[in-house]
N, C-alpha and C. Protein backbone atom coordinates (compact mmCIF):
# COMPACT_ATOMS: atom_id res chain seq x y z
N UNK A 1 112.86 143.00 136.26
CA UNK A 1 114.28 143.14 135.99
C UNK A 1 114.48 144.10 134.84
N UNK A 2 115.37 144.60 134.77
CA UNK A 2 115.68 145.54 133.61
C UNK A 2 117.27 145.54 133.28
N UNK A 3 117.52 145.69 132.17
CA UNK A 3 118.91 145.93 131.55
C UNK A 3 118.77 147.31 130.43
N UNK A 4 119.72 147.46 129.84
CA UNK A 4 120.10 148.53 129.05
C UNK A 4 119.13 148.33 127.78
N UNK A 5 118.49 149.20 127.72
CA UNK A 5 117.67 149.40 126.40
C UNK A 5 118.43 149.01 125.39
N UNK A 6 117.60 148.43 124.25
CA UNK A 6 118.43 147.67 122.77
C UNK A 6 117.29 148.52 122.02
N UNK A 7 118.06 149.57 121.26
CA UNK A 7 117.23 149.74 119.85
C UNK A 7 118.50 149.63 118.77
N UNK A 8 119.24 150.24 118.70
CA UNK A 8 120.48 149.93 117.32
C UNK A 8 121.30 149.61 118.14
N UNK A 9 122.36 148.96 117.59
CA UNK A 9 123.76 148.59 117.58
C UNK A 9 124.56 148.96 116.67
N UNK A 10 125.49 149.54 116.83
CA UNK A 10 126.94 149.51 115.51
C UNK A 10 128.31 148.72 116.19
N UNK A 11 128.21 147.70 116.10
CA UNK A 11 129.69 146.80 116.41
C UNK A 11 130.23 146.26 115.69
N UNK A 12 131.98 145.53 116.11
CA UNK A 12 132.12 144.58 115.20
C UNK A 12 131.65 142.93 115.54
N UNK A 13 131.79 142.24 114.73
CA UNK A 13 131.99 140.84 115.32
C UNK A 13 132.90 140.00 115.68
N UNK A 14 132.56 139.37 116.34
CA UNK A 14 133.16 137.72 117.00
C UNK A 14 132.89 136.55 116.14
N UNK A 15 133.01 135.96 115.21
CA UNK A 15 132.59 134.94 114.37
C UNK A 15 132.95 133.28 114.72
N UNK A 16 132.08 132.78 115.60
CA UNK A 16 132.52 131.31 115.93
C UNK A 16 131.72 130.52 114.75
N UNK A 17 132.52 129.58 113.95
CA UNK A 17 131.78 129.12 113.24
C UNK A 17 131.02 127.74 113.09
N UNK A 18 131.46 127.25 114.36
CA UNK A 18 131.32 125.92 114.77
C UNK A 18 129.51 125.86 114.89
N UNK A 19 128.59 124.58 114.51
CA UNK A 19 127.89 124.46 114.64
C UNK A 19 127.24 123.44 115.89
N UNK A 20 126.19 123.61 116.62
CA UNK A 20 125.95 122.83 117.51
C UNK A 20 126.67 123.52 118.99
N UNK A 21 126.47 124.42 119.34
CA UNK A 21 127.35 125.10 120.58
C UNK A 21 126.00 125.03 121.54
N UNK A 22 126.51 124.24 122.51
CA UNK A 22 126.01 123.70 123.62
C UNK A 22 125.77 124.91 124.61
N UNK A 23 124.74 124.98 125.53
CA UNK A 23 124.80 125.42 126.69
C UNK A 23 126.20 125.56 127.60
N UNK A 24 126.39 124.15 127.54
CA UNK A 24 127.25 123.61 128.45
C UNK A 24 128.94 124.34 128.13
N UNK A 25 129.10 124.25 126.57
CA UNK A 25 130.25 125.27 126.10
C UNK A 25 130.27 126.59 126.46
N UNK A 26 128.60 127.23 126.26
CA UNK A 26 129.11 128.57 126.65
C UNK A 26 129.27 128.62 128.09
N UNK A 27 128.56 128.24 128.60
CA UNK A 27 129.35 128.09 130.36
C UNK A 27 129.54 126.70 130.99
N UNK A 28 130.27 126.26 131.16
CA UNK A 28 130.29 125.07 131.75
C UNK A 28 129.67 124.71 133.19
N UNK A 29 128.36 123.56 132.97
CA UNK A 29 128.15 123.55 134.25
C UNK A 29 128.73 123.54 135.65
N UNK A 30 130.02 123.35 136.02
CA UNK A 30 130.79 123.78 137.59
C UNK A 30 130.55 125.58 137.54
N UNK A 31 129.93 126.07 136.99
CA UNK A 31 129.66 127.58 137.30
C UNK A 31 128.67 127.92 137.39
N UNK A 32 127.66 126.71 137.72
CA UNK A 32 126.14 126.68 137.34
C UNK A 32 125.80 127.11 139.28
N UNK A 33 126.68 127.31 139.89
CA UNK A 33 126.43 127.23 141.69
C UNK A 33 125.72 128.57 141.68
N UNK A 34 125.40 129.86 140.92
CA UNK A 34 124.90 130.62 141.40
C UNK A 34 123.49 130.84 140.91
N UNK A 35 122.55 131.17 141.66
CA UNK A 35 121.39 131.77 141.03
C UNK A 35 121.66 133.78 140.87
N UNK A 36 122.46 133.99 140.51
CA UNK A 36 122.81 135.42 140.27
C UNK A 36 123.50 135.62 139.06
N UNK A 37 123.32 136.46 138.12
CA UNK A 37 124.23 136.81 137.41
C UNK A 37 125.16 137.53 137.51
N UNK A 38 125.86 137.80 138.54
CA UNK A 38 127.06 138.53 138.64
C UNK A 38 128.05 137.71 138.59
N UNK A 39 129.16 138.08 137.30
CA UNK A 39 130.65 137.42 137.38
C UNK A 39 130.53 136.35 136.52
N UNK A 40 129.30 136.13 135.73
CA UNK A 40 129.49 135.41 135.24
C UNK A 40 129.60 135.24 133.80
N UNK A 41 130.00 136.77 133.32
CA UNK A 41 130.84 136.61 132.29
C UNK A 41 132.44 136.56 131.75
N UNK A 42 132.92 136.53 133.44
CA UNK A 42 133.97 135.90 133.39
C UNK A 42 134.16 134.18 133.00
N UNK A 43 133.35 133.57 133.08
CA UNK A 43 133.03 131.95 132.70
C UNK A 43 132.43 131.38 131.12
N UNK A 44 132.34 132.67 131.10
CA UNK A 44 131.65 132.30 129.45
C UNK A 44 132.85 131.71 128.82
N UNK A 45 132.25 130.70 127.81
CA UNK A 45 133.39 129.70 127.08
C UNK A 45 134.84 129.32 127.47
N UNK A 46 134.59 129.08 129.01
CA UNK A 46 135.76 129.07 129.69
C UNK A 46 136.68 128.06 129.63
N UNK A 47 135.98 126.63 129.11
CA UNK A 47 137.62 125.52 128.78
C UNK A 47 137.54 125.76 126.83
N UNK A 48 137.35 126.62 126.30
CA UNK A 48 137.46 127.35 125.38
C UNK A 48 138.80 128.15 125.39
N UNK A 49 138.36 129.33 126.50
CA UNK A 49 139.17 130.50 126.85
C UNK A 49 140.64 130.24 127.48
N UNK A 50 140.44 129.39 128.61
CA UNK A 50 141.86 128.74 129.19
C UNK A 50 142.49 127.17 129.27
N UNK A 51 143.16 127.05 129.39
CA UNK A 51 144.43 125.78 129.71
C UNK A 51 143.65 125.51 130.71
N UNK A 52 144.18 123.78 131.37
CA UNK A 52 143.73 123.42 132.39
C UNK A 52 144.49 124.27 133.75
N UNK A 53 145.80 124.66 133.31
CA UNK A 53 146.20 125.65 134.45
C UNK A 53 145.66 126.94 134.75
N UNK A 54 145.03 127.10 133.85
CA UNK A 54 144.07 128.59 133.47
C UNK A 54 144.86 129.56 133.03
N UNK A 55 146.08 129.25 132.23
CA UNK A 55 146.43 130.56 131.33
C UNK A 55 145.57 130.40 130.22
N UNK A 56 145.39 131.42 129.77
CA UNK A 56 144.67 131.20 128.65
C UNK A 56 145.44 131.06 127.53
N UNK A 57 144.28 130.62 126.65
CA UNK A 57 144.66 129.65 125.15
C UNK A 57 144.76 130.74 124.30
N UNK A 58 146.06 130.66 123.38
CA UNK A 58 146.66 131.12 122.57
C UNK A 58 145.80 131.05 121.49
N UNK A 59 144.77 130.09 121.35
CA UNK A 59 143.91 129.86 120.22
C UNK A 59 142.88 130.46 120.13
N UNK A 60 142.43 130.55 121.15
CA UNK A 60 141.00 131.16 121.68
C UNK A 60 140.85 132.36 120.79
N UNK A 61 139.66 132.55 120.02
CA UNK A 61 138.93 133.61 120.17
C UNK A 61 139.16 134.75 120.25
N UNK A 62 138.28 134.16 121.48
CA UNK A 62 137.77 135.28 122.56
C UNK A 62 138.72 136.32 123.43
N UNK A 63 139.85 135.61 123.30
CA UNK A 63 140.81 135.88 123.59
C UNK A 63 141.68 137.38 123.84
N UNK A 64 141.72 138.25 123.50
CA UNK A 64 142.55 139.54 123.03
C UNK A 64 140.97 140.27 122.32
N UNK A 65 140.11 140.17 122.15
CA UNK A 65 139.17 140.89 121.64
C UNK A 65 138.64 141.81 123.00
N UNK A 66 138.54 142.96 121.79
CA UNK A 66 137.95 144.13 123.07
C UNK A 66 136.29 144.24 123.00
N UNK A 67 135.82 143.58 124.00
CA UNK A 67 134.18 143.59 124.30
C UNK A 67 133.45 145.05 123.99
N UNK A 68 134.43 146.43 124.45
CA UNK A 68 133.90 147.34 124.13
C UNK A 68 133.76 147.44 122.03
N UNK A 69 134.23 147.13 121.42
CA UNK A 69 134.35 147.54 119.89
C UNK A 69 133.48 145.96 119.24
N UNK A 70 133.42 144.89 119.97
CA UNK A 70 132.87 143.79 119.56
C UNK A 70 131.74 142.88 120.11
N UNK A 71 131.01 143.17 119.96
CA UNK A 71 129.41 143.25 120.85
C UNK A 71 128.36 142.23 120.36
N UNK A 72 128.77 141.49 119.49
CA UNK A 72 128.01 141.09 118.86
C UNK A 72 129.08 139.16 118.12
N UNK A 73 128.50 138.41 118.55
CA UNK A 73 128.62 137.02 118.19
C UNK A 73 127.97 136.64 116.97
N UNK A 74 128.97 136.06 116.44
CA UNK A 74 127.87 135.31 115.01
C UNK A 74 128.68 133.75 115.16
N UNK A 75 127.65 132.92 114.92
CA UNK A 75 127.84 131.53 115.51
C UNK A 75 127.07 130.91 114.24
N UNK A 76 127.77 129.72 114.37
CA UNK A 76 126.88 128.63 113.68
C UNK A 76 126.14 128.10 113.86
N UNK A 77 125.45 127.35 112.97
CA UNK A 77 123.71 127.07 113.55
C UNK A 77 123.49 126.22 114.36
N UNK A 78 122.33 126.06 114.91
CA UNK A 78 121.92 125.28 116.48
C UNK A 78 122.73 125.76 117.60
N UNK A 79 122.99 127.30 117.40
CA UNK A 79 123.41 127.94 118.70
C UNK A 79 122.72 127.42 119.70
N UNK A 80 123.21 127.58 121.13
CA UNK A 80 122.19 127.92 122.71
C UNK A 80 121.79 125.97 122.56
N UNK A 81 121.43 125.51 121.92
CA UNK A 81 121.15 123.79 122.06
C UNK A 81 121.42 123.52 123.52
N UNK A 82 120.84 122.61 123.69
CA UNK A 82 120.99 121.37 124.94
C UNK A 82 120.79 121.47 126.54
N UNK A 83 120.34 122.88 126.71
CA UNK A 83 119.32 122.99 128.14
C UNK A 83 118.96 124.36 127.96
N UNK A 84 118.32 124.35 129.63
CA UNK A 84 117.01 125.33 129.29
C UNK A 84 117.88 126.74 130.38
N UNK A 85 119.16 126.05 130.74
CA UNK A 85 119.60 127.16 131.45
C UNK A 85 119.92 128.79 131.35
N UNK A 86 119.57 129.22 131.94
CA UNK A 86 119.32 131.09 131.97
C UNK A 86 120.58 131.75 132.01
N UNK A 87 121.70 131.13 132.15
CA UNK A 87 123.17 130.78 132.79
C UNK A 87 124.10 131.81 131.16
N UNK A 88 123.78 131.26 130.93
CA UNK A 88 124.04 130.89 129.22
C UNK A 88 123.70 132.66 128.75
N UNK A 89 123.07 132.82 128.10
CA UNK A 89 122.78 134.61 127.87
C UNK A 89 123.46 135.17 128.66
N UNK A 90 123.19 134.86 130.30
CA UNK A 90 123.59 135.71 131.29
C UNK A 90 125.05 135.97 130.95
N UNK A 91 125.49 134.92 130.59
CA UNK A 91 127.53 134.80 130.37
C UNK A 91 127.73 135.79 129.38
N UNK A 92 126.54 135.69 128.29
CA UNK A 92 127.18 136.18 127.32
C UNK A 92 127.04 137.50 127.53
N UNK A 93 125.96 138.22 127.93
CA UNK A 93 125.62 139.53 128.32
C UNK A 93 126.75 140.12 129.41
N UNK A 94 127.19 138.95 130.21
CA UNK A 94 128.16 139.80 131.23
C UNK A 94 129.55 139.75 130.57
N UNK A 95 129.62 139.32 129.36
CA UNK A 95 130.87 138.99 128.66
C UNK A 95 131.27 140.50 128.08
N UNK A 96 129.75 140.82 127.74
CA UNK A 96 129.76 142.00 126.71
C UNK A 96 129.17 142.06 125.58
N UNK A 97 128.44 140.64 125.11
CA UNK A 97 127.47 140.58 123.72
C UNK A 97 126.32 141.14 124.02
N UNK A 98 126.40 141.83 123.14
CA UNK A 98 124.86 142.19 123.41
C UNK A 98 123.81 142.07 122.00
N UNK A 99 124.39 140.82 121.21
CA UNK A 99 123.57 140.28 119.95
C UNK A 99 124.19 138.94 120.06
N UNK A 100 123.24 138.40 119.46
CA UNK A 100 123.42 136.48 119.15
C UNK A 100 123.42 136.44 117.79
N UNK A 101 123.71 136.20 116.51
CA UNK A 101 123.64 136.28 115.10
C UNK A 101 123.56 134.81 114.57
N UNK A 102 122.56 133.99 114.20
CA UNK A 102 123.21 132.64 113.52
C UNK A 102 121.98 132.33 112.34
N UNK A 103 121.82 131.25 111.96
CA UNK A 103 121.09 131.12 110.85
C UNK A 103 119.68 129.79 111.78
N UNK A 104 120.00 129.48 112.82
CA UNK A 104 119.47 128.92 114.02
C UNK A 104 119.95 128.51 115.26
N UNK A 105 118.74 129.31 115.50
CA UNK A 105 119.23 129.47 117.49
C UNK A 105 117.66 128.47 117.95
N UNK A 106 118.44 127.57 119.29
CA UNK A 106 118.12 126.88 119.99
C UNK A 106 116.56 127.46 120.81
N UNK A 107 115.62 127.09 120.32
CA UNK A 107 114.36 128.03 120.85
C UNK A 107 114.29 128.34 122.28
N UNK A 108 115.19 127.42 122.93
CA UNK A 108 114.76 127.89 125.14
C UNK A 108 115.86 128.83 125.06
N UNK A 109 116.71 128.78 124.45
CA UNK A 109 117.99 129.82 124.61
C UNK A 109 117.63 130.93 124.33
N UNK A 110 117.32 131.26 122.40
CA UNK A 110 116.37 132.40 122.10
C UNK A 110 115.53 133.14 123.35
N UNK A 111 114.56 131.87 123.85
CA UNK A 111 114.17 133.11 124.49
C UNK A 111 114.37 133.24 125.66
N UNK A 112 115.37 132.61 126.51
CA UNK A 112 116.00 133.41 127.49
C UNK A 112 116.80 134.73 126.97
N UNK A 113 117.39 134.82 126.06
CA UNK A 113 117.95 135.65 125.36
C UNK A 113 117.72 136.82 125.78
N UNK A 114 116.00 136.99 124.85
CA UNK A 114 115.63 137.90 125.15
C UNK A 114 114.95 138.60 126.21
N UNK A 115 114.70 137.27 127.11
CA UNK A 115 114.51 137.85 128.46
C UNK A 115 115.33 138.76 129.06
N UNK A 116 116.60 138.70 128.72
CA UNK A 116 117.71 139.19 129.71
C UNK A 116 118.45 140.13 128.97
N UNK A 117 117.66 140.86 128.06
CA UNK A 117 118.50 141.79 127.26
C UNK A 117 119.29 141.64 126.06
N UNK A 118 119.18 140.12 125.62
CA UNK A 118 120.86 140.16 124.75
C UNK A 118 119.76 139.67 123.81
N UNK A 119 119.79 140.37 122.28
CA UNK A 119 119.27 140.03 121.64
C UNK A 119 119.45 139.01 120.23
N UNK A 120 118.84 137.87 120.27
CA UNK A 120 119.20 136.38 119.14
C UNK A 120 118.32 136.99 118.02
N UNK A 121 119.39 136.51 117.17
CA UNK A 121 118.65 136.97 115.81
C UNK A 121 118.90 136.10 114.74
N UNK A 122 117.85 135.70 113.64
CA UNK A 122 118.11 133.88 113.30
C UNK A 122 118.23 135.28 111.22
N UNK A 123 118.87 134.41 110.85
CA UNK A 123 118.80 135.07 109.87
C UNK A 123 118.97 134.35 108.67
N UNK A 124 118.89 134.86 107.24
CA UNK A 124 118.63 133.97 105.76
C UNK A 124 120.13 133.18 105.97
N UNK A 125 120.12 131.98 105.35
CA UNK A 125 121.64 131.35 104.92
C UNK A 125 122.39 131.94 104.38
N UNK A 126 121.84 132.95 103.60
CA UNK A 126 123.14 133.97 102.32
C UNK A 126 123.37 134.56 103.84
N UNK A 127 122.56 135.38 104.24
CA UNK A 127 123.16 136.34 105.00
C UNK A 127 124.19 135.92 106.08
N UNK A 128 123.97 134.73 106.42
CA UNK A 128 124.61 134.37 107.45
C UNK A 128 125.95 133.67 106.94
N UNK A 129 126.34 133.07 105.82
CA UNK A 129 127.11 132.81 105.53
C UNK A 129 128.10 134.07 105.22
N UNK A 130 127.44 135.33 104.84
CA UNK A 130 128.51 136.65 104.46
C UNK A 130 128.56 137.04 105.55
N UNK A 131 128.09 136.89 107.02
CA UNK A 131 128.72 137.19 108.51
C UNK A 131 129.68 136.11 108.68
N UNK A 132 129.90 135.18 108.20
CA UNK A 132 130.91 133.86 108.60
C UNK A 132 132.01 134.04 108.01
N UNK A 133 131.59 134.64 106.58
CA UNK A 133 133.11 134.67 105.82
C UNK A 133 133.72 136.41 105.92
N UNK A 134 133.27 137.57 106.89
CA UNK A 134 133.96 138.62 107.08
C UNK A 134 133.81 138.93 108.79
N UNK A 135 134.40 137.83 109.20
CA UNK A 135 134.84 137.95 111.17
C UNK A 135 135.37 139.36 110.91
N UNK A 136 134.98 140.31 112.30
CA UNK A 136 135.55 141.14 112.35
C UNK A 136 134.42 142.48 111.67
N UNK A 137 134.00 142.18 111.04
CA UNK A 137 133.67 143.08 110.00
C UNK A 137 132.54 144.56 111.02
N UNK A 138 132.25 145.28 111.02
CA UNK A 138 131.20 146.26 111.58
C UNK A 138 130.35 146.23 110.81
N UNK A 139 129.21 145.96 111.73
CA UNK A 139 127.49 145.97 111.23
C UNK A 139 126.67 146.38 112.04
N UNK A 140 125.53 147.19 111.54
CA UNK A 140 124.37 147.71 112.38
C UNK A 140 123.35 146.69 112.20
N UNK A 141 122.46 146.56 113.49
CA UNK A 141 121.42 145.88 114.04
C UNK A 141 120.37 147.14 114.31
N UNK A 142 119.32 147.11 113.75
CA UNK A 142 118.24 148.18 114.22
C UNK A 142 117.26 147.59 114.26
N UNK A 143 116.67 147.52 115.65
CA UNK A 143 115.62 146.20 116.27
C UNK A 143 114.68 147.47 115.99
N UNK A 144 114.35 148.40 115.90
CA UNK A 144 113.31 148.92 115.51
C UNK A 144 112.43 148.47 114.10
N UNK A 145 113.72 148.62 112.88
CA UNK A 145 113.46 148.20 112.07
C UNK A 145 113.23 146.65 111.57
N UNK A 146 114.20 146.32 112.67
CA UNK A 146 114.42 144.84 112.09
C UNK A 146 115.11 144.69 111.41
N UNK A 147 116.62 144.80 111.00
CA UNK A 147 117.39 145.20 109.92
C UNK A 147 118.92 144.89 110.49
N UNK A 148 119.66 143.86 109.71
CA UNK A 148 120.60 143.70 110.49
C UNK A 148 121.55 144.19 108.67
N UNK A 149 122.28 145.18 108.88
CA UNK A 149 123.40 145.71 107.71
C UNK A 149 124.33 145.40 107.99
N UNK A 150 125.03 144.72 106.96
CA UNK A 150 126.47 144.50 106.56
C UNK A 150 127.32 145.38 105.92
N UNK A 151 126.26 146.16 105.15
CA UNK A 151 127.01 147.10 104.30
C UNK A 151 125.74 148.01 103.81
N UNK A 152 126.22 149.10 103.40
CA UNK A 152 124.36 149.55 102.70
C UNK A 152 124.34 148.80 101.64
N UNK A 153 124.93 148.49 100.83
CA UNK A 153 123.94 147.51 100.05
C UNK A 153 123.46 146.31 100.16
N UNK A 154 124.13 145.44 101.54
CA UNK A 154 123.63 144.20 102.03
C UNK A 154 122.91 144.63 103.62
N UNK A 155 121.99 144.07 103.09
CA UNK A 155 121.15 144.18 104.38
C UNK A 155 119.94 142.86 104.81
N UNK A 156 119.52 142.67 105.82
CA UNK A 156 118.69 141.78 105.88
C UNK A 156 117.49 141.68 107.02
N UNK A 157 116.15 141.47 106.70
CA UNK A 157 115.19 141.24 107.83
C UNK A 157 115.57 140.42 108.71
N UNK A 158 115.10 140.58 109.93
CA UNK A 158 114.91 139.26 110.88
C UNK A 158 113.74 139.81 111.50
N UNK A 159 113.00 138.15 111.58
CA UNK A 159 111.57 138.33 112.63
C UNK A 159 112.23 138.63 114.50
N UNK A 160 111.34 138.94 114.99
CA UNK A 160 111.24 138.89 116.75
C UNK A 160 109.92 139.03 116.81
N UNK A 161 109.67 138.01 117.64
CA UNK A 161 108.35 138.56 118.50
C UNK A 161 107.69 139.78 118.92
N UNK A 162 106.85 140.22 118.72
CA UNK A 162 106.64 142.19 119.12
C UNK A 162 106.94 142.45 120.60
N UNK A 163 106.30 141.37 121.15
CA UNK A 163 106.27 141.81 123.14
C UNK A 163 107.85 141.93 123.20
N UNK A 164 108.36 140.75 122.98
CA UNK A 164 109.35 140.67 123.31
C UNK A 164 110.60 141.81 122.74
N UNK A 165 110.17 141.89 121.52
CA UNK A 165 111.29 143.37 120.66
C UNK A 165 110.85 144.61 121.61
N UNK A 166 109.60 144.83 122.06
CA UNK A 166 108.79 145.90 123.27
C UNK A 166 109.70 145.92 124.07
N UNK A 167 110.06 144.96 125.17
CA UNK A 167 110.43 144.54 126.09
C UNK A 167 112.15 145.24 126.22
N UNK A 168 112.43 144.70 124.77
CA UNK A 168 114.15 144.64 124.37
C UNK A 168 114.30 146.22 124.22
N UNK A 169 113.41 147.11 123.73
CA UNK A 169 113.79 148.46 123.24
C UNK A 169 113.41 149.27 124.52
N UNK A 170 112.70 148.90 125.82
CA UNK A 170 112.69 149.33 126.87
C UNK A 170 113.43 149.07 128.26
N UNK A 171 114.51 148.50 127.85
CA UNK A 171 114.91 147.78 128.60
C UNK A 171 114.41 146.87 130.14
N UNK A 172 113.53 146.06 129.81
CA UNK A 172 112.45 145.13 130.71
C UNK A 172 112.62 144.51 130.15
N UNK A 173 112.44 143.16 131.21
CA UNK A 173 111.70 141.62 131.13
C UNK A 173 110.31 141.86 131.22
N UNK A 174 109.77 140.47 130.98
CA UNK A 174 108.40 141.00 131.11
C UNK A 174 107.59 140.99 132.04
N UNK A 175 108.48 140.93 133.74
CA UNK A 175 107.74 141.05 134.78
C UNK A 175 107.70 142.80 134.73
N UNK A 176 109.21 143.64 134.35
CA UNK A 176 109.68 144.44 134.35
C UNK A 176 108.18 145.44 133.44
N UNK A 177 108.23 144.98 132.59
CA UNK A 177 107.01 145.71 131.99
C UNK A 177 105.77 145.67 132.29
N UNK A 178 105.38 144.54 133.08
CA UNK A 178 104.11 144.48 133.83
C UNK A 178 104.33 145.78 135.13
N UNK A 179 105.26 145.33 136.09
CA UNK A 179 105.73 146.31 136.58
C UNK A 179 105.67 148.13 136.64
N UNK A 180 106.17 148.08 135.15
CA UNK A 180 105.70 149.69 134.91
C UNK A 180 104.23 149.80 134.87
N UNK A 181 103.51 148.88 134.73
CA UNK A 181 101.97 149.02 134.49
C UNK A 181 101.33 149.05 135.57
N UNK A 182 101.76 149.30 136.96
CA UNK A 182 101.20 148.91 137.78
C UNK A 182 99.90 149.97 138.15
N UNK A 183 100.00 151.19 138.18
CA UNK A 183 99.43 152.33 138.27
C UNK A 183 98.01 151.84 137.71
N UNK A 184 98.03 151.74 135.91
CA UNK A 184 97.26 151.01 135.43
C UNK A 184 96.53 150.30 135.95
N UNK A 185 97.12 148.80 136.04
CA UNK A 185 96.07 148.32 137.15
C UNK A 185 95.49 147.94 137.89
N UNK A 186 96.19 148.89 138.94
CA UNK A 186 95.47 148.94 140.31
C UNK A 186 94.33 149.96 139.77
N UNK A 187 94.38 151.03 138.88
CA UNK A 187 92.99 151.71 138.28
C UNK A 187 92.14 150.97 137.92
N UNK A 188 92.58 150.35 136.85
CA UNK A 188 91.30 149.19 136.46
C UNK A 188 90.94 148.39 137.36
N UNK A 189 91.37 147.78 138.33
CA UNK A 189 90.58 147.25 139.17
C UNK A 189 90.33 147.94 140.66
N UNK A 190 90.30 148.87 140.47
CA UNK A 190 89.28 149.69 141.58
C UNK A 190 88.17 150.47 140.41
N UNK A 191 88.59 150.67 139.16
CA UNK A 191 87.17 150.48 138.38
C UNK A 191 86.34 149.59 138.34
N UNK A 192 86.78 147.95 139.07
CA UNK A 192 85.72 147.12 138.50
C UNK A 192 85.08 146.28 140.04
N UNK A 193 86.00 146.77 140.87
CA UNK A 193 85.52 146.73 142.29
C UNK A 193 84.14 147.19 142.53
């Protein structure tokens, strides 16, 4: 599988500050019927997003924000929590995020995450508290570096896994990158034939 290469970002944010955000919030299981990701970032945080009649909520968010200028979620901690569903990234990626920001993310979520392109990034408490208290604000992410800026003078590390940051800056999963290797080896093993 492949999606859009991730090496920098410059967006603004989305700042949910609620802690403990369920699977189940970012998509609600009655949308769980497809094994496809198409359309299904229309469902992301959807009894969030609308009324039971389905106008949407005046309160919401998510609401009036333009996905093109705001790309990037910062959430409170124990993001992605409470299943192992693939559902979940997928929403958010078809929503338009294409970063997860919190101070802890849910480890099966994380790394569906990054399976599917959208990259989670767990970061210090200072730092994450000065993404909580300026919603809105524009910041660069440079997964090369590892470097998520708030400002040039605030800046901060985050770990990733190498395969997986590999994976993220080429846009592949990691069947996707086995995949490109194939040439490879089918050589090596008609070398060892």
């Amino acid at each position: 599988m492949s999606f859009e290469p991730f090496n920098a970002l410059t967006s603004r944010t989305v700042v949910l500050r609620q802690e403990n955000i369920d699977t189940d919030q970012i998509i609600p299981a009655r949308f769980l019927t497809t094994t496809s990701k198409e359309g299904l970032g229309e469902s992301v945080f959807f009894d969030w997003r609308y009324e039971d009649d389905g106008k949407p909520r005046n309160s919401s968010i998510f609401n009036g924000y333009n996905p093109d200028t705001h790309k990037i979620l910062v959430a409170g901690s124990n993001f992605g929590c409470g299943s192992s569903r693939e559902h979940a990234p997928w929403a958010l990626y078809g929503f338009g995020f294409r970063a997860v920001i919190s101070s802890d993310i849910a480890d099966i979520f994380k790394s569906n995450a990054l399976k599917n392109g959208l990259l989670a990034i767990e970061v210090d408490p200072k730092t994450h508290a000065s993404l909580l208290n300026n919603p809105g604000a524009e910041i660069e992410i440079d997964l090369e570096r590892q470097v998520v800026a708030l400002s040039v003078w605030e800046k901060a590390h985050f770990d990733i896994e190498p395969f997986a940051r590999q994976c993220l800056m080429n846009g592949v999963d990691q069947l996707g990158h086995l995949q490109n290797k194939l040439a490879e080896i089918e050589a090596y093993e008609a070398a060892c034939a």
